[in-house]
Structure formats: C-alpha cells, structure tokens
C-alpha atoms as a PDB file:
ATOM      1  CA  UNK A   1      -8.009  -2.019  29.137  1.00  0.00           C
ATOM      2  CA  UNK A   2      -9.037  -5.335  27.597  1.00  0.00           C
ATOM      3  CA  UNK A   3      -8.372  -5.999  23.891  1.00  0.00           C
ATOM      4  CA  UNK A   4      -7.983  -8.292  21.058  1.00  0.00           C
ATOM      5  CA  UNK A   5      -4.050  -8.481  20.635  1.00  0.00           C
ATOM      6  CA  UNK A   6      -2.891  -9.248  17.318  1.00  0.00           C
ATOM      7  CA  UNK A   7       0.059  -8.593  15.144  1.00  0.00           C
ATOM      8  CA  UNK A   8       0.125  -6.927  11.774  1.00  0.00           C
ATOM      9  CA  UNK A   9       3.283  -7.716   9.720  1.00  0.00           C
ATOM     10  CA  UNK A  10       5.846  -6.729  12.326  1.00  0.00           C
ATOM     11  CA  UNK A  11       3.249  -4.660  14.374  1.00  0.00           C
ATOM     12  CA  UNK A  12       1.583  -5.532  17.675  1.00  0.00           C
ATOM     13  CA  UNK A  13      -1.614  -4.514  17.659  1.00  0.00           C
ATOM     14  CA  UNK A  14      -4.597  -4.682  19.509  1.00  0.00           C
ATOM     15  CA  UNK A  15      -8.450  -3.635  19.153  1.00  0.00           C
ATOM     16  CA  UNK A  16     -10.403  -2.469  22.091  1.00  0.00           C
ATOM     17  CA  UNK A  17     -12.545  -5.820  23.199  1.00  0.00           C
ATOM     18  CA  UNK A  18     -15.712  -4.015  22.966  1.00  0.00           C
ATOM     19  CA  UNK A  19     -15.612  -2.917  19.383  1.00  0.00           C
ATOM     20  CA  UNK A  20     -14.647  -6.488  18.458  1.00  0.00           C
ATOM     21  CA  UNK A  21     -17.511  -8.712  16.610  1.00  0.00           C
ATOM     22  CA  UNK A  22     -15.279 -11.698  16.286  1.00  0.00           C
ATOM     23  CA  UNK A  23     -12.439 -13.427  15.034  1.00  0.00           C
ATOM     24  CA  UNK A  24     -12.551 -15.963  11.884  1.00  0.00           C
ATOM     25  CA  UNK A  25     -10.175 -17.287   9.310  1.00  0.00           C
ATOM     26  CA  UNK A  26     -10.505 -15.642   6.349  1.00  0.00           C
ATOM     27  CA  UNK A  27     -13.269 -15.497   3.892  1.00  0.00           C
ATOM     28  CA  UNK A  28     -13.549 -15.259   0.383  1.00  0.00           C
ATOM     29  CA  UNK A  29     -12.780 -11.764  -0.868  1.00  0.00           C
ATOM     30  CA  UNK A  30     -13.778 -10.665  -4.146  1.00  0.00           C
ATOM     31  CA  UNK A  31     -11.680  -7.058  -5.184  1.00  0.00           C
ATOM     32  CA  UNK A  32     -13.134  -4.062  -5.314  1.00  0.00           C
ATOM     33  CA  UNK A  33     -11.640  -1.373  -8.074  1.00  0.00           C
ATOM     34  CA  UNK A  34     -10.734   1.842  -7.710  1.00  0.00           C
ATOM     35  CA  UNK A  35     -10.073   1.782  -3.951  1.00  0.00           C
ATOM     36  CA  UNK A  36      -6.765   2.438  -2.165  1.00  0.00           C
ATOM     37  CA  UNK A  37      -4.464  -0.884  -1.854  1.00  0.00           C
ATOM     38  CA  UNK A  38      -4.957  -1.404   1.551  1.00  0.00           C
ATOM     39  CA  UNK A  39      -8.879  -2.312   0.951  1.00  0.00           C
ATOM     40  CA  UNK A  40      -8.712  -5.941  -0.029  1.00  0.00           C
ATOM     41  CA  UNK A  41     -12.529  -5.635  -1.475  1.00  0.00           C
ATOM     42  CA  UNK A  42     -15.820  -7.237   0.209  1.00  0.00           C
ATOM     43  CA  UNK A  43     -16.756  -9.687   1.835  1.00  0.00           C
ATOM     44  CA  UNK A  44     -19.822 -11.458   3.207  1.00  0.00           C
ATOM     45  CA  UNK A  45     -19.936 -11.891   7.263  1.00  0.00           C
ATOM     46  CA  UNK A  46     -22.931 -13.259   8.584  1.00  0.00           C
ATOM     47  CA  UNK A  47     -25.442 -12.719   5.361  1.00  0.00           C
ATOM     48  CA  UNK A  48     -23.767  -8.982   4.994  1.00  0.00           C
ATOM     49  CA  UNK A  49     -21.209  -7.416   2.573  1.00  0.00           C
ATOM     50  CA  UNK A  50     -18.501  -6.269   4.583  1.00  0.00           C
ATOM     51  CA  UNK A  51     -15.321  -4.170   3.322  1.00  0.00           C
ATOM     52  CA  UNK A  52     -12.241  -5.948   4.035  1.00  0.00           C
ATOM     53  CA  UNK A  53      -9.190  -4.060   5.403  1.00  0.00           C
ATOM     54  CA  UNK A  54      -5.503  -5.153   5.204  1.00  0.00           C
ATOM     55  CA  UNK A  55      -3.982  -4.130   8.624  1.00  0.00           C
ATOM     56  CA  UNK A  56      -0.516  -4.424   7.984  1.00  0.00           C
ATOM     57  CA  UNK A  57      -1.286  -2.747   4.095  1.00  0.00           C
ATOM     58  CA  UNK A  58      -2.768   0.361   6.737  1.00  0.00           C
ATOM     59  CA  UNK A  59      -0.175   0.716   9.046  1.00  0.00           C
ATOM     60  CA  UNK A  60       3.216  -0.105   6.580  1.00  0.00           C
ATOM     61  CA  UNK A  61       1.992   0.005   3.600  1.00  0.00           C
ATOM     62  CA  UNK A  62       3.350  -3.684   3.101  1.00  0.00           C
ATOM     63  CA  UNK A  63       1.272  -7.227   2.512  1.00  0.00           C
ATOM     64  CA  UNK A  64       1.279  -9.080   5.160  1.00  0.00           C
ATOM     65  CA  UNK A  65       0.742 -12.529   5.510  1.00  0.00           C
ATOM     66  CA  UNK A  66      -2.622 -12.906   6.164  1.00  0.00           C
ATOM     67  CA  UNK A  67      -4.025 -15.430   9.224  1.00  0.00           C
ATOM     68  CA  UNK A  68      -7.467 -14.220  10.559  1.00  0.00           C
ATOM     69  CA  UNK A  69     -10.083 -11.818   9.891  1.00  0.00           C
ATOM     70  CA  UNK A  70     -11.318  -9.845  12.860  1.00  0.00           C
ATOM     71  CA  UNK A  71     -14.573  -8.230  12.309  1.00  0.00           C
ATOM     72  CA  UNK A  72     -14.478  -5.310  14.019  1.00  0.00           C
ATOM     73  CA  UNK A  73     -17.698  -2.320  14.133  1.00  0.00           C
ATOM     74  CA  UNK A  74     -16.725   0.706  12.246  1.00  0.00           C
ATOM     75  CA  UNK A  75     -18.416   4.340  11.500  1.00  0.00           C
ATOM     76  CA  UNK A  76     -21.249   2.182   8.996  1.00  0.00           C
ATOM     77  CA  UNK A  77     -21.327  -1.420   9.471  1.00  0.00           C
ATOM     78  CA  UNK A  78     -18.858  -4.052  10.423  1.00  0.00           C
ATOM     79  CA  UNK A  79     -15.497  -3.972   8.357  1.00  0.00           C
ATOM     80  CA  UNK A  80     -13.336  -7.345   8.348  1.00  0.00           C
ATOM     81  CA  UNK A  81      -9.821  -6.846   9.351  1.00  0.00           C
ATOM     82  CA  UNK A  82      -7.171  -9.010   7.818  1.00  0.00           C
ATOM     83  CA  UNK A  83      -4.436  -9.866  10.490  1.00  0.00           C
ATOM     84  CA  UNK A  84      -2.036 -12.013  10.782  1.00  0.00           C
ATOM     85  CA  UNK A  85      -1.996 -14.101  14.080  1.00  0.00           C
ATOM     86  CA  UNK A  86      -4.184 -13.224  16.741  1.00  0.00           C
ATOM     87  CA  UNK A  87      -2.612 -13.943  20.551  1.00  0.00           C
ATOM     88  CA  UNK A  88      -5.940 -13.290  22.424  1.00  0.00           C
ATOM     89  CA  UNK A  89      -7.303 -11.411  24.708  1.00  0.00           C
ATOM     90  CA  UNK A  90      -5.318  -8.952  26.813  1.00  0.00           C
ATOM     91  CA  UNK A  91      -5.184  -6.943  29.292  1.00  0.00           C
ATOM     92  CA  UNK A  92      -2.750  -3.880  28.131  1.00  0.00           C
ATOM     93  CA  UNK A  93      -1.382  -0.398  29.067  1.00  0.00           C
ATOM     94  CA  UNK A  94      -1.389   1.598  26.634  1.00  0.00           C
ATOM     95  CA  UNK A  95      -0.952   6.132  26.754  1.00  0.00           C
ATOM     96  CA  UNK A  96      -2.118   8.579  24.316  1.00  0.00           C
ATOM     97  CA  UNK A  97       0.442   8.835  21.193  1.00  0.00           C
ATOM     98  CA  UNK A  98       1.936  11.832  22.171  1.00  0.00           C
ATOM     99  CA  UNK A  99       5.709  12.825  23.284  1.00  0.00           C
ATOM    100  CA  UNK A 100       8.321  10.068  21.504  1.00  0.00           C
ATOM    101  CA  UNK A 101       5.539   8.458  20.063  1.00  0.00           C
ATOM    102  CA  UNK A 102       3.954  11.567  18.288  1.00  0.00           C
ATOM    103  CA  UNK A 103       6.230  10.413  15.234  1.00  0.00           C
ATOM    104  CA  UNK A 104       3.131   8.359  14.766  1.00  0.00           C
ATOM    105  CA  UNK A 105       1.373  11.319  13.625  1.00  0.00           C
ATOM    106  CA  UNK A 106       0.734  10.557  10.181  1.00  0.00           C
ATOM    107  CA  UNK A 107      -3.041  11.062   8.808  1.00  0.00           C
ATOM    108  CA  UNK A 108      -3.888   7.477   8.838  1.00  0.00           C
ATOM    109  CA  UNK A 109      -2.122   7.517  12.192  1.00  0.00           C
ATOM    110  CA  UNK A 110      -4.111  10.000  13.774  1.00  0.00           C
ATOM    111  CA  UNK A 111      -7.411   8.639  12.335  1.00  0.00           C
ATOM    112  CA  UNK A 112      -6.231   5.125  13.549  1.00  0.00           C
ATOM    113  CA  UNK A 113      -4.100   4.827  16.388  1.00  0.00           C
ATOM    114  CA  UNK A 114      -5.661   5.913  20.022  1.00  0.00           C
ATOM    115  CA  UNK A 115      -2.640   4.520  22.204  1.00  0.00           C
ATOM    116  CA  UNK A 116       0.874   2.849  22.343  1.00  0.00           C
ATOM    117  CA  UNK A 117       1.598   0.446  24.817  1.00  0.00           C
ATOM    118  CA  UNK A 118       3.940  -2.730  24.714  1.00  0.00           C
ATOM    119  CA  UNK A 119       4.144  -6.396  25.050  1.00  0.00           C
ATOM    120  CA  UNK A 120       7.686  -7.397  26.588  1.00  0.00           C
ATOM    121  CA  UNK A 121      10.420  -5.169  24.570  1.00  0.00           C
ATOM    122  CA  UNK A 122       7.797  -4.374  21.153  1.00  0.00           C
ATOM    123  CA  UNK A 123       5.415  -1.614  21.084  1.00  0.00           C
ATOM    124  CA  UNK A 124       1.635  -2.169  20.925  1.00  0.00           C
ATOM    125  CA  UNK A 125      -0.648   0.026  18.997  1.00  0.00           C
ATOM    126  CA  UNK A 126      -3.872  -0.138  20.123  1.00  0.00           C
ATOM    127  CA  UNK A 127      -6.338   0.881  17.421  1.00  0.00           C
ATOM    128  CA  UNK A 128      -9.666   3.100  17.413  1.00  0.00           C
ATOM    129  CA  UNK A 129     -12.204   1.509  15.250  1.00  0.00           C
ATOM    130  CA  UNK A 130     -11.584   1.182  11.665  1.00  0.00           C
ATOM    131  CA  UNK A 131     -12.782   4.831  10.055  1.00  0.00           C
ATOM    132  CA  UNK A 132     -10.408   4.406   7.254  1.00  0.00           C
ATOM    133  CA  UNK A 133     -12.855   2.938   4.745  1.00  0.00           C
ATOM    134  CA  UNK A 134     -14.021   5.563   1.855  1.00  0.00           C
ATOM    135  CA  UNK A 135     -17.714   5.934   1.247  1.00  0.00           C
ATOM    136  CA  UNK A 136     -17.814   4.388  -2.330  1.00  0.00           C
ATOM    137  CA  UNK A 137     -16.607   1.418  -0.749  1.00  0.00           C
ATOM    138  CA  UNK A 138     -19.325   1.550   2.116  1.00  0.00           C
ATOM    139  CA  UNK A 139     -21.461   2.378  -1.020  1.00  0.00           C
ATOM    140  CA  UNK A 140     -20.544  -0.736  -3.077  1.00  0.00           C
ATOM    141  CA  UNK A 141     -21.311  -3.293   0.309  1.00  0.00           C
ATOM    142  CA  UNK A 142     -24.924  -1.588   0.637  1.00  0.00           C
ATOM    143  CA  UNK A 143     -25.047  -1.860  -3.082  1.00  0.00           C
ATOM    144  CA  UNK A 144     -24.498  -5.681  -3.425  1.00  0.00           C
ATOM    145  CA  UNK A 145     -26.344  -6.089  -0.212  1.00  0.00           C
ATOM    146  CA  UNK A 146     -29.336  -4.803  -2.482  1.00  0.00           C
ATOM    147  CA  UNK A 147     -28.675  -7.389  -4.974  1.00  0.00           C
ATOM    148  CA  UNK A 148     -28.285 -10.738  -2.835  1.00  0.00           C
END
C-alpha cells in the first residue's frame, strides 16, 4: 500500500496516500474549549475551518513536538493532523491488528488504527482516516465558517 509515513512522538505512522490532502507546516491554531486535549482547536486550510488533531496527544496521550500538519479527509470535512516529521511517501506492509498486536485494542485504537506494519526494527501504525473528532467540534468549524 502507498502512504504518507510520518512519526508521532515515538510512533511511526503512516496515512493511506489516498485520504491524504497535503502536507504543510503548521498553521495558526486558535483553541477550542471544552474539547478533549488531543484537539488542538481550528484552523483555516484553504479558506475553511478545519479541526486540528494532535497525533501523538491521540495515540499516547503525550505532546509531541509538533513539525507538520497533514490535512487528511475525515467523516465531515478535512481535519489537520499535527505530526511531527514526515519521511514521505512509502510503500509499506502492514496486517490487520489482530494476534500480538490486538493489545492495540483500545477504543481510540479500534476507531483509529487499520494495520501494523514496520519500518526496519519499529512498528508502523497505519491509520484509517481521522473519525476521532466530536460533533461540537465539527459544529464550531461550520459555525465560524458561517461567520468569515
């Protein structure tokens, strides 16, 4: 499969190449209260507020140093994804989470993670699109979209 590769904290990660927008360094962010701490707030991509979602936040519940934004296409709309270094595109093995892997089973896991592969000796954890974003956030971006 052919993917964005990209790590996240300590994680190797990697988006599926055709649910990538693009890449960018990051944008201005402005916060967003009362959403979970791994929703950094919105963002404007391309004339559109976009949530903005802390990738290593998700997956570890750490901050992360923070080097590009990937905009990726989610459930509504296009969500920015705050990475740290992007390595490019890949091709990659990856296999369903199941048998020693299945520790990843977690509910943001399951919602998030569609395979495990590796690069050299780390594991790789390719991502489904990001469904993780609550409606009142989704709710706030068409909100300000109204405004501007």
């Amino acid at each position: 499969m052919i993917a964005l590769v990209f790590q996240a904290g300590p994680l190797f990660c990697a988006f599926p190449l055709e649910e990538v927008v693009e890449t960018m360094r990051p944008l201005q962010t402005r916060p967003l209260a009362g959403t979970p701490p791994y929703v950094q707030g919105l963002t404007i991509l391309r004339g559109m507020p976009s949530p903005v979602i802390d990738v290593t936040r998700l997956l570890t519940g750490e901050v992360g140093e923070i080097h590009r934004y990937v905009a990726v296409r989610a459930g509504r709309g296009v969500v920015a994804c705050a990475t740290g270094p992007v390595l490019g595109v890949r091709d990659i093995d990856v296999e369903p989470p199941e048998g020693p892997s299945a520790a990843l089973s977690g509910v943001v896991s399951r919602a998030l993670i569609s395979g495990v592969g590796r690069i050299g000796t780390d594991p790789l954890l390719l991502l489904r699109g990001i469904r993780t974003v609550p409606d009142d956030v989704w709710e706030a971006a068409a909100g300000t979209g109204a405004v501007a």
